[in-house]
PDB file of N, CA and C in Angstrom:
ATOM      1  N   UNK A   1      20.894 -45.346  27.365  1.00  0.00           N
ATOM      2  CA  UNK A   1      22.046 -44.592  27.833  1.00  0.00           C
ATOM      3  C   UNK A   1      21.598 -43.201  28.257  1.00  0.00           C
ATOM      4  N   UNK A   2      22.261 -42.607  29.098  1.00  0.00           N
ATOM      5  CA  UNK A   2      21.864 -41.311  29.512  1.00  0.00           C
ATOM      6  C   UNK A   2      23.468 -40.691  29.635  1.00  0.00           C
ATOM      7  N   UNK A   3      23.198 -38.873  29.890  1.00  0.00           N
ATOM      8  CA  UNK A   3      24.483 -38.527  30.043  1.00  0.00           C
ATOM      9  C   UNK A   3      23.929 -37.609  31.333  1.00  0.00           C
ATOM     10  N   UNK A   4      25.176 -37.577  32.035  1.00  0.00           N
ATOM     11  CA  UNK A   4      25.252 -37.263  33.475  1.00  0.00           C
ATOM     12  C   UNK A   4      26.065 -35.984  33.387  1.00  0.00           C
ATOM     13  N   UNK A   5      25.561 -34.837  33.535  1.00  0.00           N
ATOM     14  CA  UNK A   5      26.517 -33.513  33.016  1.00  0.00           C
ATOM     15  C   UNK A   5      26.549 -32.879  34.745  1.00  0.00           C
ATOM     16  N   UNK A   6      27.907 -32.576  35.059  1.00  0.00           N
ATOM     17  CA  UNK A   6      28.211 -31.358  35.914  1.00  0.00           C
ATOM     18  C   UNK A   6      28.589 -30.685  35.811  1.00  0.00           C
ATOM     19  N   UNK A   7      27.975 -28.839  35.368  1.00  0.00           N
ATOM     20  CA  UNK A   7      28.233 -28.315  34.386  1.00  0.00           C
ATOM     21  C   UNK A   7      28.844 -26.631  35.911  1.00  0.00           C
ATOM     22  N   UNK A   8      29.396 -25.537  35.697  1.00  0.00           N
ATOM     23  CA  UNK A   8      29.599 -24.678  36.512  1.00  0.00           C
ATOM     24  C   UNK A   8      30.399 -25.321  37.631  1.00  0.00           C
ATOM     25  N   UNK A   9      31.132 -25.658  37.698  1.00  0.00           N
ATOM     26  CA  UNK A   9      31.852 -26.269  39.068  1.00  0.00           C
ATOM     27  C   UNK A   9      33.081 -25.135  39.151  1.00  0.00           C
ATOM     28  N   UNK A  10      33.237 -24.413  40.618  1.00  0.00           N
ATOM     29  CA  UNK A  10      33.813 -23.400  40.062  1.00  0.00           C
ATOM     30  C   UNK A  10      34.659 -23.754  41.599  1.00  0.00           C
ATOM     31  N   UNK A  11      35.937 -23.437  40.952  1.00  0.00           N
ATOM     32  CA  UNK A  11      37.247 -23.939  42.106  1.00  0.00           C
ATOM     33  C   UNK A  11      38.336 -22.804  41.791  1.00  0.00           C
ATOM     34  N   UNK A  12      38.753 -22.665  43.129  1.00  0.00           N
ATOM     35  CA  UNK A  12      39.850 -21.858  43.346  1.00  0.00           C
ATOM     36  C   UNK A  12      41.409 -22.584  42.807  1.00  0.00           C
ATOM     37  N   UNK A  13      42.163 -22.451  42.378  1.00  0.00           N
ATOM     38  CA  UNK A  13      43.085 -23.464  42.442  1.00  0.00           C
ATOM     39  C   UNK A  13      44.763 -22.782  42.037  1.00  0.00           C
ATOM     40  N   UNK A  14      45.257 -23.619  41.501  1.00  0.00           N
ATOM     41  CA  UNK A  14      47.074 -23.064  41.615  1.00  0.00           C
ATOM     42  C   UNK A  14      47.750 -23.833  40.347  1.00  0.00           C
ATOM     43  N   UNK A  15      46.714 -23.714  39.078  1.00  0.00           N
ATOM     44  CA  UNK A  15      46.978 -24.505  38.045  1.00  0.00           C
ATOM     45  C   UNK A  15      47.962 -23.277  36.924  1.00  0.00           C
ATOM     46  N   UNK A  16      49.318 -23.406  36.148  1.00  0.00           N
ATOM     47  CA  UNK A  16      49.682 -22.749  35.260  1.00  0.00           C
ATOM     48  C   UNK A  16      51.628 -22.422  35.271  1.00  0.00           C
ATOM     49  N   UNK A  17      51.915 -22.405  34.278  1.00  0.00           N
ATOM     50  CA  UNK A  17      53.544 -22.322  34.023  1.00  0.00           C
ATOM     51  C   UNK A  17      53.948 -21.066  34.693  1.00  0.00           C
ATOM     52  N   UNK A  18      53.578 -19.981  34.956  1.00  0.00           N
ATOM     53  CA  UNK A  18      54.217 -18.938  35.898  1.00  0.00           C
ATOM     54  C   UNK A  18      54.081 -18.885  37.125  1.00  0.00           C
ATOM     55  N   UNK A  19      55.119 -19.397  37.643  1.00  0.00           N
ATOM     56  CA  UNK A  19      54.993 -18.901  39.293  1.00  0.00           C
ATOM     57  C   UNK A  19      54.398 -18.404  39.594  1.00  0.00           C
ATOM     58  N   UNK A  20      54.036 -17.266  39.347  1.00  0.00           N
ATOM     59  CA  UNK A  20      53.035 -16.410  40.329  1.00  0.00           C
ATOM     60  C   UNK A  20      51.685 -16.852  40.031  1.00  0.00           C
ATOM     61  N   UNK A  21      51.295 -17.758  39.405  1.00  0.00           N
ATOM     62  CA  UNK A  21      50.010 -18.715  39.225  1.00  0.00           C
ATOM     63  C   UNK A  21      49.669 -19.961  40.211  1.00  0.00           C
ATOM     64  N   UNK A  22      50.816 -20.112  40.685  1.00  0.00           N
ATOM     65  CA  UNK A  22      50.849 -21.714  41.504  1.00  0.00           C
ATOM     66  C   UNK A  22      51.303 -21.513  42.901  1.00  0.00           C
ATOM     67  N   UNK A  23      51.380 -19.474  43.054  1.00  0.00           N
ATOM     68  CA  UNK A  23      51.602 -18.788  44.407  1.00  0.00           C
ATOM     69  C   UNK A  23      50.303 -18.518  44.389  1.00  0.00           C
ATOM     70  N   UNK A  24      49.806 -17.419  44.139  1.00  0.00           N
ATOM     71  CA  UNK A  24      48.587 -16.889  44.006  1.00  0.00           C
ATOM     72  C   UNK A  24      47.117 -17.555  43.920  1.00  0.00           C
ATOM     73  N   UNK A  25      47.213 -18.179  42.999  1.00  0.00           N
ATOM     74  CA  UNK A  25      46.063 -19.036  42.179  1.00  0.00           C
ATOM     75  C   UNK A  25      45.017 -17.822  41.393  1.00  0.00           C
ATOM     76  N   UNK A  26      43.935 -18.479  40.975  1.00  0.00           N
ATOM     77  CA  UNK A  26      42.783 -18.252  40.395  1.00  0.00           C
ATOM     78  C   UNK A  26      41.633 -19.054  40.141  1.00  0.00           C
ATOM     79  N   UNK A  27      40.691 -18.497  39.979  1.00  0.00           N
ATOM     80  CA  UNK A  27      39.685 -19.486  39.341  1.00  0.00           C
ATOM     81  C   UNK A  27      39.211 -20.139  38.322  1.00  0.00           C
ATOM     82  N   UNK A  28      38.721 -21.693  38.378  1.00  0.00           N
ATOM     83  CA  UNK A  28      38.511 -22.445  37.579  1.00  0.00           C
ATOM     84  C   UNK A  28      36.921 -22.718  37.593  1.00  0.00           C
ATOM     85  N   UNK A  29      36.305 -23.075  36.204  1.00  0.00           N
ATOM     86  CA  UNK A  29      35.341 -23.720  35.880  1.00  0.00           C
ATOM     87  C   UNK A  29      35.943 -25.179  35.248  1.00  0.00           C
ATOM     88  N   UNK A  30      34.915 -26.232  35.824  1.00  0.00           N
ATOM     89  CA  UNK A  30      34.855 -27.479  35.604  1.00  0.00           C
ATOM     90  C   UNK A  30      33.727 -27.490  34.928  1.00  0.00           C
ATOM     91  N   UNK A  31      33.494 -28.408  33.285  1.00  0.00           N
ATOM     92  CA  UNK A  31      32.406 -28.614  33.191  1.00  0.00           C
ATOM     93  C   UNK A  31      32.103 -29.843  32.785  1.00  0.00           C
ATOM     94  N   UNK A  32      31.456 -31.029  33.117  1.00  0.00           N
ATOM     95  CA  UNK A  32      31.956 -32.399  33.041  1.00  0.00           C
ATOM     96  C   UNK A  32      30.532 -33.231  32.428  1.00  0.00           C
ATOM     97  N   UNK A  33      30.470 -34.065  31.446  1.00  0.00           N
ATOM     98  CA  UNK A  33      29.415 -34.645  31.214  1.00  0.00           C
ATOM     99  C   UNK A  33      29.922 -36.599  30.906  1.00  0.00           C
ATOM    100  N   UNK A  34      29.254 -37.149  31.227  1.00  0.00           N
ATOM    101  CA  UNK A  34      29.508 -38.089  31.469  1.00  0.00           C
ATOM    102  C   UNK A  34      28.209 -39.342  30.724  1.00  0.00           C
ATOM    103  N   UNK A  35      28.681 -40.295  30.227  1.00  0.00           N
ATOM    104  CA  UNK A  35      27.605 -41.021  29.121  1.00  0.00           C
ATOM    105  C   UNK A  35      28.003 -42.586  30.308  1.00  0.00           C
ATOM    106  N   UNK A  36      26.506 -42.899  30.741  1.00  0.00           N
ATOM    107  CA  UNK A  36      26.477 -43.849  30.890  1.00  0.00           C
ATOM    108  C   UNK A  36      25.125 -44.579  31.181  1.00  0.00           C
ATOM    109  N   UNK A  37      24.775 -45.677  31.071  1.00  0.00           N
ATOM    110  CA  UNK A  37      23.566 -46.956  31.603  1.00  0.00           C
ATOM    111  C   UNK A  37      22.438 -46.296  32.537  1.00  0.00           C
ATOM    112  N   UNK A  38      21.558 -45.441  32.407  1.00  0.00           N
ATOM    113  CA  UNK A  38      20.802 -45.186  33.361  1.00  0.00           C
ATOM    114  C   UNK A  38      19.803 -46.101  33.378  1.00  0.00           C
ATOM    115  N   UNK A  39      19.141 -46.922  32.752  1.00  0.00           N
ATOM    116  CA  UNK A  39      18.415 -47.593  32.539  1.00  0.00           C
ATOM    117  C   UNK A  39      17.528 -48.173  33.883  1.00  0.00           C
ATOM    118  N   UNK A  40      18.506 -48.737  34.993  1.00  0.00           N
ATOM    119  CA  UNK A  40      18.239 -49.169  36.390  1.00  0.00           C
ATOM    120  C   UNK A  40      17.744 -48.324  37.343  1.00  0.00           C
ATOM    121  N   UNK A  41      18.120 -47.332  36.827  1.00  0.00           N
ATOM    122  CA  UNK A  41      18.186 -46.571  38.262  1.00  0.00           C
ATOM    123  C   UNK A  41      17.026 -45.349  37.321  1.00  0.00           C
ATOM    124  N   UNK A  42      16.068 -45.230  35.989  1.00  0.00           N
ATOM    125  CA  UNK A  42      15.105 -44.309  35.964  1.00  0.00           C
ATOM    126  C   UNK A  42      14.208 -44.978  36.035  1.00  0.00           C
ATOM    127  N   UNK A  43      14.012 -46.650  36.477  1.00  0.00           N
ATOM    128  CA  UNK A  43      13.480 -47.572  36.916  1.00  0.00           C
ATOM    129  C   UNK A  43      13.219 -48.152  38.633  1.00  0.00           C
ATOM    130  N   UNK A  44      14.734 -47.748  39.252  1.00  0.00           N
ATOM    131  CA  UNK A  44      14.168 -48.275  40.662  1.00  0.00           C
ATOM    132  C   UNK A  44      14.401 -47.267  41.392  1.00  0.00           C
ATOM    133  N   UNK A  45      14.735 -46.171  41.077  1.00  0.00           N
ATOM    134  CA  UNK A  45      14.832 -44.851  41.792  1.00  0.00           C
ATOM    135  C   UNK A  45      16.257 -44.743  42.862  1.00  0.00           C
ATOM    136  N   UNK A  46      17.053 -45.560  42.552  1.00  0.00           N
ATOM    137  CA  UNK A  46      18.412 -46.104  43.739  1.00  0.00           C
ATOM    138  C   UNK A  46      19.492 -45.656  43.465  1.00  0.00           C
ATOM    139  N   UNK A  47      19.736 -44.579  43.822  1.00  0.00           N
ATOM    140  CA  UNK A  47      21.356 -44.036  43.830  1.00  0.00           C
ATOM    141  C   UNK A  47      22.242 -45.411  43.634  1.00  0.00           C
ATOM    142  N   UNK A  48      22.110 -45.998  44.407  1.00  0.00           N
ATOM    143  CA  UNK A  48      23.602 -47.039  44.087  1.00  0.00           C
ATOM    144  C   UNK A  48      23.217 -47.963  42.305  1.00  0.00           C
ATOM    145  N   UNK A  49      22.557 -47.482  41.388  1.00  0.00           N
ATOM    146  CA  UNK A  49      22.514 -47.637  39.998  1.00  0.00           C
ATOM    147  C   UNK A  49      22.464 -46.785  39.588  1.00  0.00           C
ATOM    148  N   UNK A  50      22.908 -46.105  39.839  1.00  0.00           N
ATOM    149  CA  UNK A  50      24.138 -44.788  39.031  1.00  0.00           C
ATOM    150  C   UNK A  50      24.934 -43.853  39.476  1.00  0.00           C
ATOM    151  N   UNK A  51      25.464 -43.104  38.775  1.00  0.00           N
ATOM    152  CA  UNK A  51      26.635 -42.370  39.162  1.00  0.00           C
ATOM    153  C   UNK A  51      26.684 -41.444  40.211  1.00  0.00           C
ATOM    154  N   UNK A  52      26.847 -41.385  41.381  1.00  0.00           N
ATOM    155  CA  UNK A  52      26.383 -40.466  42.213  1.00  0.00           C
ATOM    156  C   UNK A  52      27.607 -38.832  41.899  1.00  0.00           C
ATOM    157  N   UNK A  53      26.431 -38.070  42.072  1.00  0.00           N
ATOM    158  CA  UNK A  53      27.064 -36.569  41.553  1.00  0.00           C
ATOM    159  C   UNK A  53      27.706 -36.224  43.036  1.00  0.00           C
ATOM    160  N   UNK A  54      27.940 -36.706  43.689  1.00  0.00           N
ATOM    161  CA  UNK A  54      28.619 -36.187  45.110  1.00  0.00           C
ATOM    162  C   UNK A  54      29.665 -36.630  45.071  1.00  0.00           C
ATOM    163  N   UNK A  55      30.142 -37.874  45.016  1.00  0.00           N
ATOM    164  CA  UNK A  55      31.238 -38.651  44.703  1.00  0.00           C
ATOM    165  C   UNK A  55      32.102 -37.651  43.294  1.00  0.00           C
ATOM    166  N   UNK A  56      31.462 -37.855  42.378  1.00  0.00           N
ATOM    167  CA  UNK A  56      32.056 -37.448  41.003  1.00  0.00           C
ATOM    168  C   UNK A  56      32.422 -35.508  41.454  1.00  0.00           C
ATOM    169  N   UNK A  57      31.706 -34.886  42.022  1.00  0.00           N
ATOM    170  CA  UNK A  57      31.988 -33.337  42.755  1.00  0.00           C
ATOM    171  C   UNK A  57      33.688 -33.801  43.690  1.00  0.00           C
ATOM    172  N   UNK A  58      33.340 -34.318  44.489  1.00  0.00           N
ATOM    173  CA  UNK A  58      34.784 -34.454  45.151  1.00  0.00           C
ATOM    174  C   UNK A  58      35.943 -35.477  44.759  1.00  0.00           C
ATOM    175  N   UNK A  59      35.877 -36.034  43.752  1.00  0.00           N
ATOM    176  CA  UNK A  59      36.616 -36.830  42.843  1.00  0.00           C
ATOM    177  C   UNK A  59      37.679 -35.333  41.841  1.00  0.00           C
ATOM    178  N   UNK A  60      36.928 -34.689  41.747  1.00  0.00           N
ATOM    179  CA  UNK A  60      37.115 -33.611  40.827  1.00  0.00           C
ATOM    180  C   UNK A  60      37.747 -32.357  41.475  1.00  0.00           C
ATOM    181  N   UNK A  61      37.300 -32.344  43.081  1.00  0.00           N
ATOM    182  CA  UNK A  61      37.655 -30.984  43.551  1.00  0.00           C
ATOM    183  C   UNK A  61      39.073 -31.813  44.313  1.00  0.00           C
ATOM    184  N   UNK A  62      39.226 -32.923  43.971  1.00  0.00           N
ATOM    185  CA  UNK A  62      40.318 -33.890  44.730  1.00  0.00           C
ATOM    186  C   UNK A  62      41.439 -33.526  43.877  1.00  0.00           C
ATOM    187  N   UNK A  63      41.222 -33.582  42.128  1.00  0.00           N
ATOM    188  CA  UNK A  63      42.270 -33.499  41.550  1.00  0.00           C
ATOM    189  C   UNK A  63      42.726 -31.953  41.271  1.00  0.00           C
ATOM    190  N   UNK A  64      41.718 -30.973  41.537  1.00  0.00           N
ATOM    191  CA  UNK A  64      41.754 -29.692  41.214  1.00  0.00           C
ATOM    192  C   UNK A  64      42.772 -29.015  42.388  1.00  0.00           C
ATOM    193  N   UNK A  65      42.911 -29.625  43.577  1.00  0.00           N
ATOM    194  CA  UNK A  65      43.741 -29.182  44.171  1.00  0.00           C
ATOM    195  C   UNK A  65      45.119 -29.759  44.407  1.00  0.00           C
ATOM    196  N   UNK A  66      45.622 -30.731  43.195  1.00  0.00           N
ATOM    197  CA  UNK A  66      47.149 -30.941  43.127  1.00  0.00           C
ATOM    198  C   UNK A  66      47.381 -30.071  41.911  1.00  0.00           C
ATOM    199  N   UNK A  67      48.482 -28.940  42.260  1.00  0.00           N
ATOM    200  CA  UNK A  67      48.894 -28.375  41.427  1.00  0.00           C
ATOM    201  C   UNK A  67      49.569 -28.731  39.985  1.00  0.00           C
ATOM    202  N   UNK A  68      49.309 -27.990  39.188  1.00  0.00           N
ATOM    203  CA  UNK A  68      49.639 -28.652  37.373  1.00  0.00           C
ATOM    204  C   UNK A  68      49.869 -27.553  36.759  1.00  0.00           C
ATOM    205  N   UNK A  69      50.699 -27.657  36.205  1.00  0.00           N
ATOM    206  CA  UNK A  69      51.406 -26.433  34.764  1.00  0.00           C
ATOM    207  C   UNK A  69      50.183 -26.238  33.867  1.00  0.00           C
ATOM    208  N   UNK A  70      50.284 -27.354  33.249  1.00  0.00           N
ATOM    209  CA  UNK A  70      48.796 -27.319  31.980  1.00  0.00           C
ATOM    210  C   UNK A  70      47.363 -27.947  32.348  1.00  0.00           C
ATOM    211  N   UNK A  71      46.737 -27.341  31.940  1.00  0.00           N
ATOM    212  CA  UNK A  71      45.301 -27.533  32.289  1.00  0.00           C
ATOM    213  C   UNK A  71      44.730 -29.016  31.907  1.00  0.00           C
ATOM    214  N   UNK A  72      45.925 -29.292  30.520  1.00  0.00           N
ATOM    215  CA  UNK A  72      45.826 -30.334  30.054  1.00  0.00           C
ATOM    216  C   UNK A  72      45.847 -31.945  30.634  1.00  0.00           C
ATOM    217  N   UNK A  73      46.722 -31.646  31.663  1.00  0.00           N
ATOM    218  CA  UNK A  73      47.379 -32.459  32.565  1.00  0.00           C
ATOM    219  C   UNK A  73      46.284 -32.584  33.611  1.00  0.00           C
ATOM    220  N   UNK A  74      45.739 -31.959  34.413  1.00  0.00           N
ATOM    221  CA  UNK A  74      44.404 -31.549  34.953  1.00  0.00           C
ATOM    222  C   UNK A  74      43.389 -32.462  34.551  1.00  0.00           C
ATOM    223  N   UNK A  75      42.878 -32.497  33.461  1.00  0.00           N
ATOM    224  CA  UNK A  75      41.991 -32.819  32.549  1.00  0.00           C
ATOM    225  C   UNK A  75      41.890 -34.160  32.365  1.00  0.00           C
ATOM    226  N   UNK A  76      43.622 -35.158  32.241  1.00  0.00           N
ATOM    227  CA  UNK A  76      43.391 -36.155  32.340  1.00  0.00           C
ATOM    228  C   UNK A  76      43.285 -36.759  33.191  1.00  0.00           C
ATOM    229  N   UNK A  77      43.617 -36.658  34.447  1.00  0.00           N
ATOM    230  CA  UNK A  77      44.049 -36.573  36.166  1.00  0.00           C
ATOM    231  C   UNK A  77      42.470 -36.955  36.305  1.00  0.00           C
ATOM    232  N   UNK A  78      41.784 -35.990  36.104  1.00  0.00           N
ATOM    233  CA  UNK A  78      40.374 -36.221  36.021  1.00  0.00           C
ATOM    234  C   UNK A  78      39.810 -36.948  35.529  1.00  0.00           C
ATOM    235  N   UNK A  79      39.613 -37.356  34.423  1.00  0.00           N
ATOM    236  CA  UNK A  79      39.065 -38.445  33.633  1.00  0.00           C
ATOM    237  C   UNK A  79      39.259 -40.183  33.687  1.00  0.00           C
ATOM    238  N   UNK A  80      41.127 -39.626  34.105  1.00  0.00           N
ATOM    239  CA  UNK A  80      41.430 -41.015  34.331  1.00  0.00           C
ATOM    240  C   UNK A  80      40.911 -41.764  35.841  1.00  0.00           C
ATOM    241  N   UNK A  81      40.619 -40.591  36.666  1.00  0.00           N
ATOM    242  CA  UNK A  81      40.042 -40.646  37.949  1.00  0.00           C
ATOM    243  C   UNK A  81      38.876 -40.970  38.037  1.00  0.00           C
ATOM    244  N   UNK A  82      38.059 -40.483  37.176  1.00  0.00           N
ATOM    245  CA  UNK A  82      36.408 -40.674  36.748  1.00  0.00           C
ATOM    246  C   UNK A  82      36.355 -42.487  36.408  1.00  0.00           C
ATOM    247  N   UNK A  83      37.498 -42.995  35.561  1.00  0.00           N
ATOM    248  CA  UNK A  83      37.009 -43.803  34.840  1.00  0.00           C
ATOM    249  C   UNK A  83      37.790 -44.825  35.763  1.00  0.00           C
ATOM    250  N   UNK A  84      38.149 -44.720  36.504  1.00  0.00           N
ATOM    251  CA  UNK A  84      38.725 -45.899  37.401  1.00  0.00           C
ATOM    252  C   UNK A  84      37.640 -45.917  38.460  1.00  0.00           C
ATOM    253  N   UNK A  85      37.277 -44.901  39.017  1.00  0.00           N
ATOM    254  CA  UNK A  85      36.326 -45.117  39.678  1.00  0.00           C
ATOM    255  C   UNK A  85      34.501 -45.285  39.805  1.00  0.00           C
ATOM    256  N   UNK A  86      34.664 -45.179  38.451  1.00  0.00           N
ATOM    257  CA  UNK A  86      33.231 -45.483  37.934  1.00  0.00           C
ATOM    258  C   UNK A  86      33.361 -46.384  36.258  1.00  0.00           C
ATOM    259  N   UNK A  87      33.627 -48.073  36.537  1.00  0.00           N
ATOM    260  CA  UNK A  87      33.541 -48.627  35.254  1.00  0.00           C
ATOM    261  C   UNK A  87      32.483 -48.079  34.702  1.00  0.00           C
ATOM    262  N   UNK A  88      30.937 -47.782  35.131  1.00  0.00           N
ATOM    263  CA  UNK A  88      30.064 -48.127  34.101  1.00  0.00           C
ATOM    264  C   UNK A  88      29.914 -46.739  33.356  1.00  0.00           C
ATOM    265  N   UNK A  89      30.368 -45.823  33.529  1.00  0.00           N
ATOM    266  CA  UNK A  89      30.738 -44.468  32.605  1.00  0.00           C
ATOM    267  C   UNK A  89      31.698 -45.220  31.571  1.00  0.00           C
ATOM    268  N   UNK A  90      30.432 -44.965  29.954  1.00  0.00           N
ATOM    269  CA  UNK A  90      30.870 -45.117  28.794  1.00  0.00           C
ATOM    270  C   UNK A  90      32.120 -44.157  28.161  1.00  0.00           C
ATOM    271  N   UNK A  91      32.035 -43.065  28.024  1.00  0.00           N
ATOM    272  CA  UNK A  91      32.682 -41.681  27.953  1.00  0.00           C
ATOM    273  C   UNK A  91      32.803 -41.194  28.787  1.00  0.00           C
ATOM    274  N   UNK A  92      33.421 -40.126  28.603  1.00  0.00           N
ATOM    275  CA  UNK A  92      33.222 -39.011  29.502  1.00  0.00           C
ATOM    276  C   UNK A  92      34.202 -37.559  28.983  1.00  0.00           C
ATOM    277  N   UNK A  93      33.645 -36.879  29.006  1.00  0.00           N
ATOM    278  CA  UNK A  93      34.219 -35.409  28.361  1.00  0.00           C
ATOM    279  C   UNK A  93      34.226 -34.008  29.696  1.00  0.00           C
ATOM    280  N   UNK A  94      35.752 -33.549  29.837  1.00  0.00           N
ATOM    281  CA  UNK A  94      35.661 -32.649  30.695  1.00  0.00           C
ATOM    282  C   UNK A  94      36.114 -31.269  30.320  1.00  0.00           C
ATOM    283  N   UNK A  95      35.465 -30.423  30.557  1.00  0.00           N
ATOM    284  CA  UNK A  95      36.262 -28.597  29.765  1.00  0.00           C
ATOM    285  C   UNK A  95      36.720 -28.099  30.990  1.00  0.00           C
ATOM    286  N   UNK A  96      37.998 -28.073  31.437  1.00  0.00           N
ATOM    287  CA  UNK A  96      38.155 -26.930  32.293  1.00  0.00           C
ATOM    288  C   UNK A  96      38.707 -25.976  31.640  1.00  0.00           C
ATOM    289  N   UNK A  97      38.191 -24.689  32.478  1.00  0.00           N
ATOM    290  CA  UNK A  97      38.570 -23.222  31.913  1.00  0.00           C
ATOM    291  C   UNK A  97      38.769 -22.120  33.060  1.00  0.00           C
ATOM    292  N   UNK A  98      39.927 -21.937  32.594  1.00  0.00           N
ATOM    293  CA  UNK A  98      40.670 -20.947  33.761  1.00  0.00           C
ATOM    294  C   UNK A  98      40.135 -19.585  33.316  1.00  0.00           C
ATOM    295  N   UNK A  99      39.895 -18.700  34.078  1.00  0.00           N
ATOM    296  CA  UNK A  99      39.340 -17.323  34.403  1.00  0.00           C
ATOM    297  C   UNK A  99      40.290 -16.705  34.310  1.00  0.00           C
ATOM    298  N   UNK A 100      40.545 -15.595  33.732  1.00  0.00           N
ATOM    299  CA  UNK A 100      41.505 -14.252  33.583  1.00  0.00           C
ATOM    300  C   UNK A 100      42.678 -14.371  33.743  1.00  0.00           C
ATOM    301  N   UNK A 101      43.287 -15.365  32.198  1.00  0.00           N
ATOM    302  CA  UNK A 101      44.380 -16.147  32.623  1.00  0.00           C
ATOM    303  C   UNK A 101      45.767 -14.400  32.676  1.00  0.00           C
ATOM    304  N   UNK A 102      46.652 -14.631  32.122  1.00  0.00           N
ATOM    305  CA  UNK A 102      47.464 -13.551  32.609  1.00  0.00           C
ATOM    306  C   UNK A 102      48.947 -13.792  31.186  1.00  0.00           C
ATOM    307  N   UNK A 103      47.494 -13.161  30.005  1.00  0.00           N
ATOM    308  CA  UNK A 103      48.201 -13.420  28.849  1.00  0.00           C
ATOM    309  C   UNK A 103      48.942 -11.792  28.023  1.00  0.00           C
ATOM    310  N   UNK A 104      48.479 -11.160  29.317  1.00  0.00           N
ATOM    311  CA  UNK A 104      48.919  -9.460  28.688  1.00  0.00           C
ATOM    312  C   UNK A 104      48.123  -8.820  27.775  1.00  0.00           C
ATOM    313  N   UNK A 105      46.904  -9.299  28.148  1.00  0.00           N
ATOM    314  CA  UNK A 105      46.005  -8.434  28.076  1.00  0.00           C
ATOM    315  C   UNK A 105      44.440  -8.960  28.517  1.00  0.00           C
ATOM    316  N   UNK A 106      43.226  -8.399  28.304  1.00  0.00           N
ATOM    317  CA  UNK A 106      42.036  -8.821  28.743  1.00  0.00           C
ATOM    318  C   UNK A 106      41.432 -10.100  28.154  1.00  0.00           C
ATOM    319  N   UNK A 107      41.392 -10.507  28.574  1.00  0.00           N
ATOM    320  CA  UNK A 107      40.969 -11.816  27.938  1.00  0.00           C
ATOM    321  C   UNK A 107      40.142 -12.816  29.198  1.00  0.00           C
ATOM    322  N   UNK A 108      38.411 -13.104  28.863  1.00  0.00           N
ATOM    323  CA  UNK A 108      37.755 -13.719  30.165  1.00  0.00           C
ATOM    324  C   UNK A 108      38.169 -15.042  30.028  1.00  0.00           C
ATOM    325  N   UNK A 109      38.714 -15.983  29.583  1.00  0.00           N
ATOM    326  CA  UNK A 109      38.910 -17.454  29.812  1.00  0.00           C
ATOM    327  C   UNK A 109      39.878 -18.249  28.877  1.00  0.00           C
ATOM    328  N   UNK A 110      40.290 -18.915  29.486  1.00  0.00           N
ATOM    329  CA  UNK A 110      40.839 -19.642  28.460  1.00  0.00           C
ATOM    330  C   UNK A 110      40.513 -21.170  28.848  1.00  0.00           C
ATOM    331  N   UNK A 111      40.082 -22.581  27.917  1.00  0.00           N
ATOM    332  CA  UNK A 111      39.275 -23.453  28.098  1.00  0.00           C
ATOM    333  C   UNK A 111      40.222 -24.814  27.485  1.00  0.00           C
ATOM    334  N   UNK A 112      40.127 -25.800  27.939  1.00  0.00           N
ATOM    335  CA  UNK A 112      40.955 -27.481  27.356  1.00  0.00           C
ATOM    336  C   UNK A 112      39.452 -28.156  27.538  1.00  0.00           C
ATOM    337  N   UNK A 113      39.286 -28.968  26.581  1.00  0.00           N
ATOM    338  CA  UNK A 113      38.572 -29.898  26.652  1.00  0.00           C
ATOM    339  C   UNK A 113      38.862 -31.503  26.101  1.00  0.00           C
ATOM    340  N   UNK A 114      39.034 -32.153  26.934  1.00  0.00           N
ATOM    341  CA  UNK A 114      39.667 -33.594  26.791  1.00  0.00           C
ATOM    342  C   UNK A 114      38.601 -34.393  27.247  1.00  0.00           C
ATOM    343  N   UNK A 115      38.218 -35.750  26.129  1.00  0.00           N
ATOM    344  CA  UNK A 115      37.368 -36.825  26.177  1.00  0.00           C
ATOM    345  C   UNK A 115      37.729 -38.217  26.441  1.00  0.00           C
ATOM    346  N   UNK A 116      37.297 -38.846  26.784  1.00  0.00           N
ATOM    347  CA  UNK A 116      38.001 -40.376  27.397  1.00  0.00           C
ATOM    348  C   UNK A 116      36.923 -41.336  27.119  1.00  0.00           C
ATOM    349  N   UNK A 117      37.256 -41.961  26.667  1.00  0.00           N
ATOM    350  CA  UNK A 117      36.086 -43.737  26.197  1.00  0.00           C
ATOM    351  C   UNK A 117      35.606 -43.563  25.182  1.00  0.00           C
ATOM    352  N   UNK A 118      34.265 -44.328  24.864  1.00  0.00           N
ATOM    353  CA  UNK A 118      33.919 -44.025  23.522  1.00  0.00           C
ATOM    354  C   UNK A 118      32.959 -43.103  23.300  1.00  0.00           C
ATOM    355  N   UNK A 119      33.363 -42.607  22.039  1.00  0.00           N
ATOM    356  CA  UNK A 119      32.415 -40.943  21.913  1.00  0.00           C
ATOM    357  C   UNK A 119      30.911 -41.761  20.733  1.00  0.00           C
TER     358      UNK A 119
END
């Protein structure tokens, strides 16, 4: 087994319960790791036996731009997206974390992390 991490993925987006969050937007970090079968592919060297990180990048920047109240909601959007479109991902664990959310005072991030399959 191997794990497939895409870690810094950094998106503009329109995620959060105050209006002026889903006018405006801000930025997001994605950080995504993913457990699955490498076995084939550190053997025949062939993208199409394993997970391609290009696919799984715009799978992700696909769901990052339908707007969502909770990050939470986000999170599964994603995962459940991951895992429909890639059976052979065992797990998969994603943190997004919004940047300078707008809690009344300084504060650099605030972070959800939601896991899917078996840990």
């Amino acid at each position: 087994m191997g794990i497939i991490s895409l870690e810094g993925m950094d998106f503009f987006a329109y995620h959060g319960c105050f209006t002026e969050e889903q006018i405006i937007g801000t930025h997001f970090i994605v950080d995504l790791h993913l457990e699955t079968d490498t076995s084939q592919a550190e053997i025949s060297d062939n993208l199409k036996q394993t997970v391609n990180y290009q696919t799984v990048y715009l799978l992700v920047k696909k769901e990052m731009e339908q707007k969502s109240h909770l990050l939470e909601h986000v999170g599964r959007r994603i995962l459940t997206s991951l895992m429909n479109t890639f059976p052979v991902i065992t797990s998969a664990k994603v943190k997004i974390s919004k940047l300078n959310p707008p809690l009344g005072g300084k504060l650099e991030k605030v972070s959800v992390t939601l896991t899917s399959g078996i840990e």
